[in-house]
C-alpha atoms as a PDB file:
ATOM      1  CA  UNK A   1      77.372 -64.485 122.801  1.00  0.00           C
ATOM      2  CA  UNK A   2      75.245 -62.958 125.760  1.00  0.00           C
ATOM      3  CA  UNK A   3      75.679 -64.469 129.034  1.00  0.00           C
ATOM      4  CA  UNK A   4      72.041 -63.606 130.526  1.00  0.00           C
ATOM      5  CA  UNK A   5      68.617 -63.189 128.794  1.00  0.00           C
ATOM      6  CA  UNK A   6      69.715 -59.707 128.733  1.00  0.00           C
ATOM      7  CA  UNK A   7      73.694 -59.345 128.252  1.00  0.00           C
ATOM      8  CA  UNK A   8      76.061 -56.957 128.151  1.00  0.00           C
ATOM      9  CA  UNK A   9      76.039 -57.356 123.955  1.00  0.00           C
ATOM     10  CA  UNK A  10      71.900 -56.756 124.325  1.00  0.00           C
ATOM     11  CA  UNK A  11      72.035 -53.896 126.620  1.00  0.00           C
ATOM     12  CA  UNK A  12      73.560 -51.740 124.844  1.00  0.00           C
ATOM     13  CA  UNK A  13      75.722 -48.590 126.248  1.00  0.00           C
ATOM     14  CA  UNK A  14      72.742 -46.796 127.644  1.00  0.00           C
ATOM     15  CA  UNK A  15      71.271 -49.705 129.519  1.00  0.00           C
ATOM     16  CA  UNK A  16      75.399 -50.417 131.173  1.00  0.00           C
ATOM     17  CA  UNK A  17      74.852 -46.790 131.366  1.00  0.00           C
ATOM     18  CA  UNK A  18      71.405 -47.163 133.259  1.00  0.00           C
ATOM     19  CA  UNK A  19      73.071 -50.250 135.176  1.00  0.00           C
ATOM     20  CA  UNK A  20      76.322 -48.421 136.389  1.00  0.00           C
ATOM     21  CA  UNK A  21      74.143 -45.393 137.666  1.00  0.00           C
ATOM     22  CA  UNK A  22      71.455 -47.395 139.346  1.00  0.00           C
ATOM     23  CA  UNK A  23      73.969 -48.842 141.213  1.00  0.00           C
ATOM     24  CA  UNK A  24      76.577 -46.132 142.539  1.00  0.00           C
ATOM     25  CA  UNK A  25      79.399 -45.144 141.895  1.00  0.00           C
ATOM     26  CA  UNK A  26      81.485 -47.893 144.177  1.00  0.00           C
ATOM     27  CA  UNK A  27      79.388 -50.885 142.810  1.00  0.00           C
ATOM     28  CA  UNK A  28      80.061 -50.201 138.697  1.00  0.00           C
ATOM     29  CA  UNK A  29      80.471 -54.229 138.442  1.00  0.00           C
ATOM     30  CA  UNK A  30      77.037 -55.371 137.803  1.00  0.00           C
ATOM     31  CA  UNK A  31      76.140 -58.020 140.434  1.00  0.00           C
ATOM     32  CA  UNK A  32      75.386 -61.659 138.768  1.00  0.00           C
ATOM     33  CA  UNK A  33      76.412 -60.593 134.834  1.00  0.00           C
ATOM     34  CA  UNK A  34      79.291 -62.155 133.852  1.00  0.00           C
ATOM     35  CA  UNK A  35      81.626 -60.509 131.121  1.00  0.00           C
ATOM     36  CA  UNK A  36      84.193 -61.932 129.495  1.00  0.00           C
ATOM     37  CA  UNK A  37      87.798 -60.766 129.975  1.00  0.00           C
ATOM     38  CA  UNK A  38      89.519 -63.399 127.719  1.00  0.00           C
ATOM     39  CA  UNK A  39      88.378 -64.673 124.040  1.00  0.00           C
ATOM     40  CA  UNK A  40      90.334 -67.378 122.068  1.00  0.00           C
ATOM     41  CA  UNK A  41      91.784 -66.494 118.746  1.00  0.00           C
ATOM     42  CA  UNK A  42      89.724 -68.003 116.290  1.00  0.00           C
ATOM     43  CA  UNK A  43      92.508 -70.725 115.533  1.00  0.00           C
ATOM     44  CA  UNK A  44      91.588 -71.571 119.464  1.00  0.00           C
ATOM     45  CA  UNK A  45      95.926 -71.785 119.332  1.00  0.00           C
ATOM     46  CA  UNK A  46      96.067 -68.333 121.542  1.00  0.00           C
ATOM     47  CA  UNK A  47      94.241 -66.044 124.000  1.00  0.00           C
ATOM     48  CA  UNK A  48      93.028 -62.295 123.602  1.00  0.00           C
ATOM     49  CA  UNK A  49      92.110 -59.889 126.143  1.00  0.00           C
ATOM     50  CA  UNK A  50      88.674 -58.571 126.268  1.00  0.00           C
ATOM     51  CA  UNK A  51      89.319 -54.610 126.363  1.00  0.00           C
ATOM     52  CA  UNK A  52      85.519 -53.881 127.250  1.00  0.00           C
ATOM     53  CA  UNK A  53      85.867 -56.890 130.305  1.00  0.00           C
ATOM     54  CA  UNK A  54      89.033 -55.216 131.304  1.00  0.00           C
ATOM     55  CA  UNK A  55      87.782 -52.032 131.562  1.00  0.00           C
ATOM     56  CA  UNK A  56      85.056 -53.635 133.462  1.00  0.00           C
ATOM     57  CA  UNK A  57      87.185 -55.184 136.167  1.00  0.00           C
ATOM     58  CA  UNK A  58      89.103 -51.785 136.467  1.00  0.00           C
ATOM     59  CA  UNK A  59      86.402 -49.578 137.593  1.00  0.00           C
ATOM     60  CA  UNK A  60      86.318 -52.373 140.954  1.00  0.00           C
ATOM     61  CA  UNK A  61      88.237 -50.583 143.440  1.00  0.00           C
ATOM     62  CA  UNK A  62      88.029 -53.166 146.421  1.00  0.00           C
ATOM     63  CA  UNK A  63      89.431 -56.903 146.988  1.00  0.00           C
ATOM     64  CA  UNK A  64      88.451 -59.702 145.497  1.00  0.00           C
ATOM     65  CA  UNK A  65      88.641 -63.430 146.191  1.00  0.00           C
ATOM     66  CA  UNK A  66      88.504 -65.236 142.702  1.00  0.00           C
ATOM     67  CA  UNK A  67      87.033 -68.846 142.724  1.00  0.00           C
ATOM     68  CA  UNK A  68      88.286 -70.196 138.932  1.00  0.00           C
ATOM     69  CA  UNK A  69      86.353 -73.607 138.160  1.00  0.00           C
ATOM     70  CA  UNK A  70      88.164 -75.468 135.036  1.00  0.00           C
ATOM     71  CA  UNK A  71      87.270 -79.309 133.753  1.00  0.00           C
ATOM     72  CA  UNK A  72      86.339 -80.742 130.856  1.00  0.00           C
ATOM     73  CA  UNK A  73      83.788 -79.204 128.409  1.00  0.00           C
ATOM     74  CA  UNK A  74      79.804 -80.177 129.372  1.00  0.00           C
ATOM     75  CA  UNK A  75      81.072 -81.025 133.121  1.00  0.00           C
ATOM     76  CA  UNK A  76      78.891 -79.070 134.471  1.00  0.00           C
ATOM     77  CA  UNK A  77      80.953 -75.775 135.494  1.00  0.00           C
ATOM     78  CA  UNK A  78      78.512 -72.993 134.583  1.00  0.00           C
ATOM     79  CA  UNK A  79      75.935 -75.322 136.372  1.00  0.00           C
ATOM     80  CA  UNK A  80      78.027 -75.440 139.417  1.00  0.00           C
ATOM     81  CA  UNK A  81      78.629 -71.542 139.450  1.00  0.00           C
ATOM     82  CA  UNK A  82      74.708 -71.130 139.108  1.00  0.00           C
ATOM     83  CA  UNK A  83      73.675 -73.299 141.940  1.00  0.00           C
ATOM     84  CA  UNK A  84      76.617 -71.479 144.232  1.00  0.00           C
ATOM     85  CA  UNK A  85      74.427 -68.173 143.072  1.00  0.00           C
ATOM     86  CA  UNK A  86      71.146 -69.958 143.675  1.00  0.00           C
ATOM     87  CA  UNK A  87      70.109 -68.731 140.053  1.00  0.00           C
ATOM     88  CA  UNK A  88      69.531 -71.033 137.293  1.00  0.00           C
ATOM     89  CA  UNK A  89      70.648 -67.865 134.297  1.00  0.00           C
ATOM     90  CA  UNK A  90      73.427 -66.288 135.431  1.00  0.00           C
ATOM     91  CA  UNK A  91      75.890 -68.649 133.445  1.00  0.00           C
ATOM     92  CA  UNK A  92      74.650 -69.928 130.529  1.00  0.00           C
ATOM     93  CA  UNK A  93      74.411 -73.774 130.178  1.00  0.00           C
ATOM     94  CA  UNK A  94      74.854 -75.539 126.527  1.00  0.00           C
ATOM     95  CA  UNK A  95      71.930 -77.675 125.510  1.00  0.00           C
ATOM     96  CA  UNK A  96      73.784 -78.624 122.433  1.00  0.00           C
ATOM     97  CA  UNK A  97      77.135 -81.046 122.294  1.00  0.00           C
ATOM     98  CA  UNK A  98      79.157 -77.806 121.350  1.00  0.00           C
ATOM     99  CA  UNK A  99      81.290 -75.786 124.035  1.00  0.00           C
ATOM    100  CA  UNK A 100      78.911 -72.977 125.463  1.00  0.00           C
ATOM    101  CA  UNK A 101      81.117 -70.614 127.539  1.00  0.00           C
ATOM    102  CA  UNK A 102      84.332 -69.313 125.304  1.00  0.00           C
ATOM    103  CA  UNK A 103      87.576 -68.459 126.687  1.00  0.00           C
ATOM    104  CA  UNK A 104      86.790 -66.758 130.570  1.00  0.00           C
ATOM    105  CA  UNK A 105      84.058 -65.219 132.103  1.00  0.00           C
ATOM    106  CA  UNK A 106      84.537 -63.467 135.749  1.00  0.00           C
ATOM    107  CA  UNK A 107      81.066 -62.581 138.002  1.00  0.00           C
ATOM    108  CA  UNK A 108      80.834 -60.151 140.674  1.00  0.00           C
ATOM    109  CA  UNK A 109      78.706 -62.173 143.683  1.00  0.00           C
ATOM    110  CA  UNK A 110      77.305 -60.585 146.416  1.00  0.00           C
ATOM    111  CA  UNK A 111      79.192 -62.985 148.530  1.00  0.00           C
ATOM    112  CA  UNK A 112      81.733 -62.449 151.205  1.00  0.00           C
ATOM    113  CA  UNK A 113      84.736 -64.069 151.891  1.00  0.00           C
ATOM    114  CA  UNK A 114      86.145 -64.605 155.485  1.00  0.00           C
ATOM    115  CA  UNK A 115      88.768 -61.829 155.560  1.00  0.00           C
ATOM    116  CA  UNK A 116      86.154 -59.410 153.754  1.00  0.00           C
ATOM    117  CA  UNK A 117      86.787 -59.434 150.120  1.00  0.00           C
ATOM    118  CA  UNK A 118      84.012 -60.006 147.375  1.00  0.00           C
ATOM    119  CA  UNK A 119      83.644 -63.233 146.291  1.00  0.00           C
ATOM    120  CA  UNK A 120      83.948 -63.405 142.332  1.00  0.00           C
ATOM    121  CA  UNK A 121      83.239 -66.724 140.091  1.00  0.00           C
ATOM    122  CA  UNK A 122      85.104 -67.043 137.149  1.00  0.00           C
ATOM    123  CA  UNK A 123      83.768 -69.630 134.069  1.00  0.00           C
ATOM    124  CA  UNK A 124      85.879 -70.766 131.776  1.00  0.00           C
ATOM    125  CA  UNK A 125      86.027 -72.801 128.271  1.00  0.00           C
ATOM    126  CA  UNK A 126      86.045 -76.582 129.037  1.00  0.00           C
ATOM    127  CA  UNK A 127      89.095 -78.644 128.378  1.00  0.00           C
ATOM    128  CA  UNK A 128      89.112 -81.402 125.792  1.00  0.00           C
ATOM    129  CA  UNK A 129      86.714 -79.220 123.401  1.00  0.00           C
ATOM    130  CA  UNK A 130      86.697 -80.508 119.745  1.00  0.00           C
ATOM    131  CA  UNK A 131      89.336 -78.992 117.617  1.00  0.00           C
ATOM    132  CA  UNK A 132      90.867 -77.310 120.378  1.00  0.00           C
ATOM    133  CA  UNK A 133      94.732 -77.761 120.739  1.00  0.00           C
ATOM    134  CA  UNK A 134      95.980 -79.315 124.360  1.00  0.00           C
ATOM    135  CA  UNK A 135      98.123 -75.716 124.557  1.00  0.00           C
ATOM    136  CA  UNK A 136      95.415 -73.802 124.534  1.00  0.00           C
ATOM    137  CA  UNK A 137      93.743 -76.093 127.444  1.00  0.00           C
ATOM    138  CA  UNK A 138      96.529 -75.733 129.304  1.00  0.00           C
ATOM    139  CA  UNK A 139      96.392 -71.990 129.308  1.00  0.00           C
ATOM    140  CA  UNK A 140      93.494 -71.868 130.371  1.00  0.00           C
ATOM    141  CA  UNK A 141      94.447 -73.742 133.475  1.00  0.00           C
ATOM    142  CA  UNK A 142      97.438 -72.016 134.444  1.00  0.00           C
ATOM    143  CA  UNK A 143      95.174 -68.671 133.894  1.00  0.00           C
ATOM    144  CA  UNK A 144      92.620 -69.824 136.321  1.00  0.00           C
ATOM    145  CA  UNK A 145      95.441 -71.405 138.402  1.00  0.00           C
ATOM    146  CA  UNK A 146      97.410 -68.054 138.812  1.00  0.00           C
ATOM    147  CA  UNK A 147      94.491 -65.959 139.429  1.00  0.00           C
ATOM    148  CA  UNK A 148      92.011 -67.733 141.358  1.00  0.00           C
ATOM    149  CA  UNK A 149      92.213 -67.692 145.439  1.00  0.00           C
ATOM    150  CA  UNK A 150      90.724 -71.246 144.986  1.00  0.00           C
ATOM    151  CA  UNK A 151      90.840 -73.434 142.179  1.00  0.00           C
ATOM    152  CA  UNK A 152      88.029 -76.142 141.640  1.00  0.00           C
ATOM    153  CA  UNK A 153      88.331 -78.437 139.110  1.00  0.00           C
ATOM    154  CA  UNK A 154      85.003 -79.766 137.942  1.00  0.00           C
ATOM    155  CA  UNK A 155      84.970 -83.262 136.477  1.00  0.00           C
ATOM    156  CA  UNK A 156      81.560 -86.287 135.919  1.00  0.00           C
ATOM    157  CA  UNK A 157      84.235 -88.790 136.134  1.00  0.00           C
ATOM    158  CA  UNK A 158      86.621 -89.860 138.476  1.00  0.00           C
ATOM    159  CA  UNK A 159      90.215 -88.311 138.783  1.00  0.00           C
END
């Protein structure tokens, strides 16, 4: 389930390795790779933590201002987050009618908000995907909701 051509799964601990060191010590967040810090169960009924993602997001010692984007699945979320990157890869975009991004995804930018903070994106699973309970939709909303300094909510039809 890599995010990039070359994701965190593909890289391997000596290339994170490589990537933690090439960057210093006070930029251990890759800039531009997402990693995922919640999965769904495989019932889709529940969320699990990502330990590795976690980790991840603990070795960032500064602020952060969290854009979430939820909507429906093929909406065009990971789309949106690549064009506010100006990169076409960083999240990955389903060609098939199947859900591509799985449970949520967070991205260190190298954008600055107004008061100073990072800028981080965070992806998450569409709503609406097939055979996924209405529960688990709603989690992920009130996840992103909670978290997020803004909340967009990405839709192709009208609300």
């Amino acid at each position: 389930m890599a995010r990039l051509g070359v994701g965190f799964a593909r890289l391997g601990l000596v290339g994170l390795a490589a990537l933690f060191l090439r960057q210093g010590a006070e930029a251990a967040v890759p800039l531009n790779l997402p990693f995922q810090v919640v999965r769904p169960s495989p019932d889709h009924a529940s969320m699990r933590m990502v330990p590795e993602g976690l980790a991840l997001l603990g070795q960032h010692t500064g602020g952060i201002s969290l854009v979430s984007v939820v909507g429906p699945y093929h909406s065009g979320k990971s789309f949106l987050l690549n064009a506010l990157l100006h990169h076409t890869q960083v999240f990955s975009i389903g060609s098939m009618t199947s859900p591509e991004t799985m449970g949520i995804w967070l991205c260190r930018t190298n954008l600055t908000a107004s008061d100073g903070t990072e800028v981080w994106l965070m992806d998450s699973e569409g709503f609406f995907g097939p055979g996924v309970d209405e529960g688990y939709d709603a989690k992920v909303f009130a996840v992103a909701s909670l978290v997020g300094a803004h909340v967009v909510y990405n839709t192709v039809k009208v609300i």
